[in-house]
Protein backbone atom coordinates (compact mmCIF):
# COMPACT_ATOMS: atom_id res chain seq x y z
CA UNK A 1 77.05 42.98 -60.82
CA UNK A 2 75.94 43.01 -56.75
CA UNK A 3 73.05 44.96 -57.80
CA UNK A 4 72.20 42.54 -60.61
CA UNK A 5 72.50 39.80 -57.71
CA UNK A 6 70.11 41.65 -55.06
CA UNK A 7 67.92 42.67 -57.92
CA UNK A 8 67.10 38.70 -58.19
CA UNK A 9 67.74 37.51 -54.84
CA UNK A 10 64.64 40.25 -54.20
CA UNK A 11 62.41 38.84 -57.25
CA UNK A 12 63.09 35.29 -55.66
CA UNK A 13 62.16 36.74 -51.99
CA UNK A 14 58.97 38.23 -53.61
CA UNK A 15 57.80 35.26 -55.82
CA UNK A 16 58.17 33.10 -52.58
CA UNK A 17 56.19 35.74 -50.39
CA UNK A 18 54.04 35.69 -52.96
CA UNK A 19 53.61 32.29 -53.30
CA UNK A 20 53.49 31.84 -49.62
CA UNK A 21 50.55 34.66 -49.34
CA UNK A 22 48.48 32.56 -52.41
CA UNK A 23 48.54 29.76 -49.52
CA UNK A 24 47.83 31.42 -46.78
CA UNK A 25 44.90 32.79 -49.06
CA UNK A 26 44.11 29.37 -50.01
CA UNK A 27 44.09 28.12 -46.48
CA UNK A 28 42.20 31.67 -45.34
CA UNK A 29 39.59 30.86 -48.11
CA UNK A 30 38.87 27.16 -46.74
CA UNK A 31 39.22 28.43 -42.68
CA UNK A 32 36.15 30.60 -43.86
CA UNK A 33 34.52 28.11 -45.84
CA UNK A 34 34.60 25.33 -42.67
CA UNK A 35 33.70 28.54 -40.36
CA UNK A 36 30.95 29.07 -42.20
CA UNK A 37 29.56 25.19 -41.71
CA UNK A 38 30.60 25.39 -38.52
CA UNK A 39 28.01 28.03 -38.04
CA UNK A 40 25.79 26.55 -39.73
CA UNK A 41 26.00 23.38 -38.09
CA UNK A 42 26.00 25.10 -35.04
CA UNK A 43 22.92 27.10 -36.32
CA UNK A 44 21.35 23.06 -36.90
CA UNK A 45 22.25 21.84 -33.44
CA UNK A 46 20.70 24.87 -31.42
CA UNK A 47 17.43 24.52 -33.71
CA UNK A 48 17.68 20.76 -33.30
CA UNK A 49 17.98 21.38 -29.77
CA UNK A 50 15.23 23.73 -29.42
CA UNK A 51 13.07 21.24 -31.26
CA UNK A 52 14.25 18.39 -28.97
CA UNK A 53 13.06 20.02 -25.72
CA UNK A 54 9.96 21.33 -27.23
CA UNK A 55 9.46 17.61 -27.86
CA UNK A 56 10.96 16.39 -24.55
CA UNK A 57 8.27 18.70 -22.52
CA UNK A 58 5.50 17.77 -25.04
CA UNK A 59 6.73 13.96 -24.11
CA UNK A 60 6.92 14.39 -20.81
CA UNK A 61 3.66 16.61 -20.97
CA UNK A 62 1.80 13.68 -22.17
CA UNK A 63 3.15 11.23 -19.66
CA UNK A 64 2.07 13.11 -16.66
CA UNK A 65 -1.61 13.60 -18.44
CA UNK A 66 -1.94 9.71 -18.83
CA UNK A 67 -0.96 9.31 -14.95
CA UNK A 68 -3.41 11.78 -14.20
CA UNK A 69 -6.39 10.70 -16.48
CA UNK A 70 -5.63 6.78 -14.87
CA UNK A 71 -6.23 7.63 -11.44
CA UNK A 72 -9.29 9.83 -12.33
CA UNK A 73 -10.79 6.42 -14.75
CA UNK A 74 -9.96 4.58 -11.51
CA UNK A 75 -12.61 6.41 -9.68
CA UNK A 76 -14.85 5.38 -12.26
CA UNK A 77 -14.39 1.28 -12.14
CA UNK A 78 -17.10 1.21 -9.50
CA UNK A 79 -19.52 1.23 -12.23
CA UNK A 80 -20.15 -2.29 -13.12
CA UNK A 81 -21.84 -1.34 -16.78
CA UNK A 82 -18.30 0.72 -17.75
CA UNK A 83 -15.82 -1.33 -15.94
CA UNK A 84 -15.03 -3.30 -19.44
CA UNK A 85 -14.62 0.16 -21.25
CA UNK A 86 -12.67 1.74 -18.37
CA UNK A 87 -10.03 -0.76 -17.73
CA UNK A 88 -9.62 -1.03 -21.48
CA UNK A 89 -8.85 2.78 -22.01
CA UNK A 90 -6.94 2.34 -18.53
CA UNK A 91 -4.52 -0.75 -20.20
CA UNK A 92 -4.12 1.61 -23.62
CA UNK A 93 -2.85 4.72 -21.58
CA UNK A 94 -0.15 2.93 -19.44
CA UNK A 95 0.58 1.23 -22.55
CA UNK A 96 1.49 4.02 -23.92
CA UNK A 97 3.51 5.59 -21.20
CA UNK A 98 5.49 2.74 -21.04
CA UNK A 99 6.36 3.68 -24.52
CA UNK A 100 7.12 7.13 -23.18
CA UNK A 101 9.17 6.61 -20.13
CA UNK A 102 12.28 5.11 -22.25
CA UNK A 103 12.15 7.66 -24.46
CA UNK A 104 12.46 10.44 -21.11
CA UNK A 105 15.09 8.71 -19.23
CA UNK A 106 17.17 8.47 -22.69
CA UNK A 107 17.07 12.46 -22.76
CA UNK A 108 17.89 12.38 -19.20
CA UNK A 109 21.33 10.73 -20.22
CA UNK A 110 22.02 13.94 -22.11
CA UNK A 111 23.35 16.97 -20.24
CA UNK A 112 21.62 19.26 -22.11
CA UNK A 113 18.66 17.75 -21.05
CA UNK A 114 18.93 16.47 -17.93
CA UNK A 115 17.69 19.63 -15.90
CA UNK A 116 14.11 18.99 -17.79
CA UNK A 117 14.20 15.30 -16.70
CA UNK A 118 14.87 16.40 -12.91
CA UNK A 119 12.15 19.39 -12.24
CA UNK A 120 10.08 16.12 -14.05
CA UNK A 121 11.25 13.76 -11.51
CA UNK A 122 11.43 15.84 -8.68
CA UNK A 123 7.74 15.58 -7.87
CA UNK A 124 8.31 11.76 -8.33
CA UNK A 125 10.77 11.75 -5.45
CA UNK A 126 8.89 13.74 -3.43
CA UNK A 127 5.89 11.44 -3.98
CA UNK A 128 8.31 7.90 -3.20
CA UNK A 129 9.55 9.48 -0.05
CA UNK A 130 5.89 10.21 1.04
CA UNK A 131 4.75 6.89 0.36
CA UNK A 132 7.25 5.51 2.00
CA UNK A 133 6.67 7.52 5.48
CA UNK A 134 3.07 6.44 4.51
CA UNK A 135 3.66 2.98 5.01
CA UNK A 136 5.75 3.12 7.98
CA UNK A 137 3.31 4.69 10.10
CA UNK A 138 0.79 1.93 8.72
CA UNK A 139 2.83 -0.75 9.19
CA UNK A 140 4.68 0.88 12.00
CA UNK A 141 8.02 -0.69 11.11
CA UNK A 142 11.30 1.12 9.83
CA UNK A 143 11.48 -0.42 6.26
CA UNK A 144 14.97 -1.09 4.46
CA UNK A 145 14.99 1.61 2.17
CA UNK A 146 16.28 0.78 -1.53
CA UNK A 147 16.63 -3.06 -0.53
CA UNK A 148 18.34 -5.20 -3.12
CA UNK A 149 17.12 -9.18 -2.55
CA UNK A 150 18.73 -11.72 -4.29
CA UNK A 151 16.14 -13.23 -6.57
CA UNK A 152 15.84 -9.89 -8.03
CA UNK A 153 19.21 -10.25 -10.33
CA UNK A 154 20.06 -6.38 -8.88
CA UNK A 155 16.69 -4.90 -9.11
CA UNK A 156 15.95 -3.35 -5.94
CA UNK A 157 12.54 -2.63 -3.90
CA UNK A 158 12.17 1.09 -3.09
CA UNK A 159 11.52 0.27 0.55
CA UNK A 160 10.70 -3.30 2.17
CA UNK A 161 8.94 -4.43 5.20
CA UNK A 162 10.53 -7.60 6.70
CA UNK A 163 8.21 -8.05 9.25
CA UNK A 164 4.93 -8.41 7.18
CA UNK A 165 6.93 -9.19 4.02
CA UNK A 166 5.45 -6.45 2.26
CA UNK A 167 7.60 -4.69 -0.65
CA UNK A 168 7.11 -0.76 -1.44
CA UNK A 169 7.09 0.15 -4.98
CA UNK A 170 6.85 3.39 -6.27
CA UNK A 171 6.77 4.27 -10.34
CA UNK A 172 10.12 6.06 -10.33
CA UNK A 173 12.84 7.27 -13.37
CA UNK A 174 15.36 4.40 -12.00
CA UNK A 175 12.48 1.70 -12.87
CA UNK A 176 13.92 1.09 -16.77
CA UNK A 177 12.97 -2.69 -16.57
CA UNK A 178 9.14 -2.45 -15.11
CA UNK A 179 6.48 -0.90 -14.88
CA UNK A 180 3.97 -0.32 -11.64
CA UNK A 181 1.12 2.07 -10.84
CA UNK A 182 0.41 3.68 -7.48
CA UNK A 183 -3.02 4.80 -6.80
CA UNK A 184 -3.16 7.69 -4.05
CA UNK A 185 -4.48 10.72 -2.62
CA UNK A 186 -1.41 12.45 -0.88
CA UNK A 187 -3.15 15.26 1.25
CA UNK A 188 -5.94 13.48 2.94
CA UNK A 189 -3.50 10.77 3.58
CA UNK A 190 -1.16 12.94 4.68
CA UNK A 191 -4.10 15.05 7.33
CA UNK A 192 -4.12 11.29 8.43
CA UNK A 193 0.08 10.79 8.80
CA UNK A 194 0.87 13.78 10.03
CA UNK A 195 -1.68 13.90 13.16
CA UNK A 196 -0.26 10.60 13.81
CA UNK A 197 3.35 11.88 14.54
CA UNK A 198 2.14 14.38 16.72
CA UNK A 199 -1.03 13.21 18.63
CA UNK A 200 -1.29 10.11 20.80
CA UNK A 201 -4.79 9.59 20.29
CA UNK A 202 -4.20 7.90 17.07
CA UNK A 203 -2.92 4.51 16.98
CA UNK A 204 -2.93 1.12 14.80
CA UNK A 205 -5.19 -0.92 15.36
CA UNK A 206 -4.14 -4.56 13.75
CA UNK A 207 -7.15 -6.99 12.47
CA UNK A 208 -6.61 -10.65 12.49
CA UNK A 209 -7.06 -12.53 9.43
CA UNK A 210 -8.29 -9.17 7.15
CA UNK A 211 -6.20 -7.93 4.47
CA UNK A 212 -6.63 -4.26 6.15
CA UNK A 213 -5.58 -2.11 9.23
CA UNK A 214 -6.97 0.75 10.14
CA UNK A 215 -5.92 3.96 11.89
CA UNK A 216 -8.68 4.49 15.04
CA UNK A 217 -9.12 7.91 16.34
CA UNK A 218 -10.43 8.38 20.23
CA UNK A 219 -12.63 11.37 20.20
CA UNK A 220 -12.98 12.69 16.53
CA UNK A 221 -16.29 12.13 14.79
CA UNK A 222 -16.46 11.23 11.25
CA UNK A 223 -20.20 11.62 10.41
CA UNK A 224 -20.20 15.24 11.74
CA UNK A 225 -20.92 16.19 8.17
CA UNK A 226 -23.81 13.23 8.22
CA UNK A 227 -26.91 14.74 6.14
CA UNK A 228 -30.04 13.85 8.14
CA UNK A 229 -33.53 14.72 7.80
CA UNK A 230 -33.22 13.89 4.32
CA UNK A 231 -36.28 12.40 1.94
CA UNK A 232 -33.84 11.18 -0.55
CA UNK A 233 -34.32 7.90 -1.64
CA UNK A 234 -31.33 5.11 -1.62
CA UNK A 235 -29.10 4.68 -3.94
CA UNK A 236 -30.23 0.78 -3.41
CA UNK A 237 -33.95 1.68 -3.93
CA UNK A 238 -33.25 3.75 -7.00
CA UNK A 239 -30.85 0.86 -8.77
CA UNK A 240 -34.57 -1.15 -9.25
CA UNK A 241 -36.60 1.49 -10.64
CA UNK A 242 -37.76 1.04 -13.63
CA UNK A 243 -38.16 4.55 -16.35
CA UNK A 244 -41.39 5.35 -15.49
CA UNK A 245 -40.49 5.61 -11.69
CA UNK A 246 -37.25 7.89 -12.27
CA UNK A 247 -40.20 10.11 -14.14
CA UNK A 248 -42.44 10.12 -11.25
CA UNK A 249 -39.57 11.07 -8.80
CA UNK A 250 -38.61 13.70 -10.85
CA UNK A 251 -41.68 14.82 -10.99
CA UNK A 252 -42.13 14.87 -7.48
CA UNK A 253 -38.86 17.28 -6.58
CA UNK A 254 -38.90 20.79 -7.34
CA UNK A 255 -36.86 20.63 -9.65
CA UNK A 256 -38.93 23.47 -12.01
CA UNK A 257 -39.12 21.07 -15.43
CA UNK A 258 -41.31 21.66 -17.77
CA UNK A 259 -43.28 19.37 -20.13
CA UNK A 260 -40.79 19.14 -22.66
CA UNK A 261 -38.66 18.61 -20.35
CA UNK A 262 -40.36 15.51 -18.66
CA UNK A 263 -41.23 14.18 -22.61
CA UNK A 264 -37.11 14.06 -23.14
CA UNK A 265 -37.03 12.41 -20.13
CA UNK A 266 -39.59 9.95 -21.08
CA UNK A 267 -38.26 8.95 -24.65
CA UNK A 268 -34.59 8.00 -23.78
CA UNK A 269 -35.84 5.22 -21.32
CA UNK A 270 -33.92 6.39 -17.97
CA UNK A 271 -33.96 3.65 -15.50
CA UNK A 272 -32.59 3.85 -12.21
CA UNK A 273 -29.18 2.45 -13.30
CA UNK A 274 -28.75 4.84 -15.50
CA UNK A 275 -30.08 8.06 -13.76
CA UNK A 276 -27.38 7.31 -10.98
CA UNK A 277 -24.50 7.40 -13.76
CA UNK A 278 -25.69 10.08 -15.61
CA UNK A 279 -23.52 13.21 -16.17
CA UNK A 280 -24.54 16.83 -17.39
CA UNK A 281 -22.99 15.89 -20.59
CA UNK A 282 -25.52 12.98 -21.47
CA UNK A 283 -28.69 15.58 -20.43
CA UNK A 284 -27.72 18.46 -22.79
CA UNK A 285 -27.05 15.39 -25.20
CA UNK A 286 -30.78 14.58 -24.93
CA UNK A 287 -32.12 18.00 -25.24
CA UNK A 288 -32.33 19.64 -21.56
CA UNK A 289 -31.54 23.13 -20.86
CA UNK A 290 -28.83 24.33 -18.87
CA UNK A 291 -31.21 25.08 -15.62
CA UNK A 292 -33.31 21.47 -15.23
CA UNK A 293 -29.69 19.47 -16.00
CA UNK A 294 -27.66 21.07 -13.28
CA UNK A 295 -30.40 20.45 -11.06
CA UNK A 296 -30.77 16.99 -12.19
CA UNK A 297 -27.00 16.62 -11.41
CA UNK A 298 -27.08 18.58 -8.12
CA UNK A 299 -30.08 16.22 -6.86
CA UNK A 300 -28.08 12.84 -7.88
CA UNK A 301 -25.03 14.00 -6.49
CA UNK A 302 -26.94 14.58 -3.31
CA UNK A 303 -28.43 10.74 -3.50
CA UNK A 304 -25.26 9.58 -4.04
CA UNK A 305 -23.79 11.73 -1.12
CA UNK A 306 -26.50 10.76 0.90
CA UNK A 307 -26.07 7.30 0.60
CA UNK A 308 -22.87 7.33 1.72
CA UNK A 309 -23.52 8.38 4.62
CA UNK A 310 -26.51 6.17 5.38
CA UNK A 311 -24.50 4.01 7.84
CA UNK A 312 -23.63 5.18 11.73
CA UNK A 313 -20.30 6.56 12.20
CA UNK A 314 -17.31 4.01 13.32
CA UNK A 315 -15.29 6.86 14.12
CA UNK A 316 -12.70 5.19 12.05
CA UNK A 317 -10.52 5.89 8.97
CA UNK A 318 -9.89 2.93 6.77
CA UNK A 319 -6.75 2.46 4.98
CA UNK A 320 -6.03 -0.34 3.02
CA UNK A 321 -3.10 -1.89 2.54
CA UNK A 322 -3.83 -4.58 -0.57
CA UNK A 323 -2.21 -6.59 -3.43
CA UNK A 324 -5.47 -7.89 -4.93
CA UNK A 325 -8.18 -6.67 -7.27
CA UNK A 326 -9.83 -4.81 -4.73
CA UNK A 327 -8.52 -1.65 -6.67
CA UNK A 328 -11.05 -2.78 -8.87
CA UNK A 329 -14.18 -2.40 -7.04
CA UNK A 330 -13.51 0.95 -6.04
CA UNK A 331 -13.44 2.85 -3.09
CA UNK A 332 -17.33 3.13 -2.26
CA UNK A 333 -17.41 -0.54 -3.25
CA UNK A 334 -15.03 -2.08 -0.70
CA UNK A 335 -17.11 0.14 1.48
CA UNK A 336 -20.42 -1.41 0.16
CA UNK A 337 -18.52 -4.68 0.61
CA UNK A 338 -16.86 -4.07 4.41
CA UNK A 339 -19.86 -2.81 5.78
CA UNK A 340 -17.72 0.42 6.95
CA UNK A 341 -18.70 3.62 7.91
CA UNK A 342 -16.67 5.97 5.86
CA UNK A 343 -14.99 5.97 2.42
CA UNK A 344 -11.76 4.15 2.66
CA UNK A 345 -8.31 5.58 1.14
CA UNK A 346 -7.31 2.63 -1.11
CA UNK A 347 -3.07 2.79 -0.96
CA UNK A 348 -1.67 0.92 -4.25
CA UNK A 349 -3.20 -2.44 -5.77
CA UNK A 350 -2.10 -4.72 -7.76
CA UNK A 351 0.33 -4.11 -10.83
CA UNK A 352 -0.58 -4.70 -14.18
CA UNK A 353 -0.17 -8.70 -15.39
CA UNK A 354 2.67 -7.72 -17.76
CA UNK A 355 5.16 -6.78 -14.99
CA UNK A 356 8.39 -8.87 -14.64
CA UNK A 357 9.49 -7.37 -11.66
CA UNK A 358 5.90 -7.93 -9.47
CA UNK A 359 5.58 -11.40 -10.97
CA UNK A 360 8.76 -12.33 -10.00
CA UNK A 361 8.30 -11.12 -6.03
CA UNK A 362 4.81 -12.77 -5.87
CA UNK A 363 6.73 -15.70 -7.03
CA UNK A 364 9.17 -15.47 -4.12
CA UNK A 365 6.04 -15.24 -1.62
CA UNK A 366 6.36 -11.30 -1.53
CA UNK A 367 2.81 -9.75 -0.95
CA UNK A 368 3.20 -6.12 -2.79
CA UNK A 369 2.20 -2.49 -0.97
């Protein structure tokens, strides 16, 4: 009878294991089954991810291209007959990187991310902090660095001047409600800075009633590198000649072209407008050989050059501090325009129309640097 008893407590036992071990199956079967989405949602997000920062340095790739190409069409607004097409293209790119720098400081948010956004913005810092020491040796005043006025609803200026009133801003990743441009060339301003800290012979010299100062240097001579001797004509002279002048001059230089090379010349009309702007591009374009359009080029870079250089040295270096469309004219045109004897280093202009944050300082009687 006992054995009868443990004979079915033991079939109960076993049904019950057995019971138990079909669930722990069960449960084994769907652990697998979620470990197996969990890979391949894990699988997903790395890919995802991979795709994301290929598109995050393609993004910020792109937005570092645009800065670059509007500085170099900058240069090119000097040229009255493509201003119109230049500050077009110029409008479309920072356009579009104002489309871009959302979408790069909404990665930045992300961890994951965030290391790509820094190395980005690194250069940016380095760049603000430059400008800023820039500035102060212009202006010589201490600015208030990351000043926060009022009328500004929290926005802050990078640096401000109170003295002169002047507000530093520099395109930055913190910027999410604006957008500014910065036009500079960091090494020769900096061969100008960094003398300054450590020379005495440099000094600011402070013009009344001109929108620029100027850094004046004792004993250094500027036009050392003046071209003399030379029959070039002027860039002036040149801007009147008609086609058949620009032929004649050619002709006149030994330049080595041929008659073909004179007849291409001749049937695409080059005045003397349009000899100074052309490029070894537009020469090949009409037919010239490699040989007779490089030294084409070589002798209008060497007017050009020439001409700038024309005027006696000042034994200055210009540096212009403006909020206006000067920026426009160019470099060699506020030259033209000052009467000065050496290219100036134009430092920032004015913002495009569509920012809030510059309308609302001039607004406030805030000239911008």
């Amino acid at each position: 009878m006992q054995s009868e008893l443990d004979l079915l407590e033991e079939k109960a036992t076993l049904t019950e294991l057995k019971a138990k071990n079909a669930e722990l199956m069960a449960k084994k079967a769907k652990l697998k089954t979620k470990n197996a989405e969990y890979i391949k949602l894990k699988d997903e997000t790395a890919k995802l991810k991979t795709e994301n920062t290929k598109l995050l340095k393609q993004i910020i790739e792109k937005y570092a291209k645009n800065k670059v190409d509007i500085v170099k069409l900058k240069n090119g607004l000097q040229y009255p007959i493509l201003f119109e097409c230049i500050k077009a293209t110029i409008l479309e790119l920072e356009e579009k990187n104002a489309i871009l720098r959302p979408i790069i400081e909404e990665f930045a948010k992300k961890s994951e991310y965030s290391h790509l956004v820094t190395a980005f913005d690194k250069k940016n810092r380095k760049f603000q902090a430059k400008c800023i020491q820039i500035a102060e040796k212009i202006l010589d005043e201490e600015p208030i660095i990351e000043y926060r006025p009022p009328f500004l609803d929290g926005l802050e200026f990078d640096a401000f001047f109170q003295k002169y009133q002047i507000a530093l801003e520099v395109q930055g990743r913190q910027h999410r409600f604006h957008n500014t441009s910065w036009y500079k060339d960091v090494k020769k301003l900096e061969d100008i800075v960094n003398p300054l800290t450590r020379k005495n012979d440099y000094w600011l010299t402070k013009l009344p009633n001109r929108k620029f100062k100027y850094l004046q240097h004792q004993t250094s001579d500027l036009s050392q590198d003046t071209r003399t001797g030379s029959s070039c004509p002027s860039v002036k002279e040149i801007k009147e000649w008609a086609p058949a002048q620009i032929v004649s001059f050619l002709e006149s230089r030994n330049l080595y072209l041929t008659n073909s090379d004179i007849e291409m010349i001749k049937k695409n009309g080059i005045a003397g407008q349009d000899f100074l702007l052309l490029k070894e591009n537009d020469l090949y374009r009409i037919g010239l050989p490699i040989g007779p359009a490089r030294r084409i080029i070589q002798l209008i870079k060497k007017i050009l050059g020439t001409s700038l250089m024309d005027r006696p040295s000042t034994n200055l270096v210009y540096v212009f501090i403006d909020n206006s469309n000067i920026w426009i004219e160019g470099k060699y045109t506020v030259e033209n325009l000052e009467q000065l004897g050496g290219a100036p280093f134009l430092v920032g202009f004015r913002p495009p129309p569509n920012d809030s944050l510059w309308a609302r300082i001039r607004d406030q009687g805030f000239e911008g640097l």
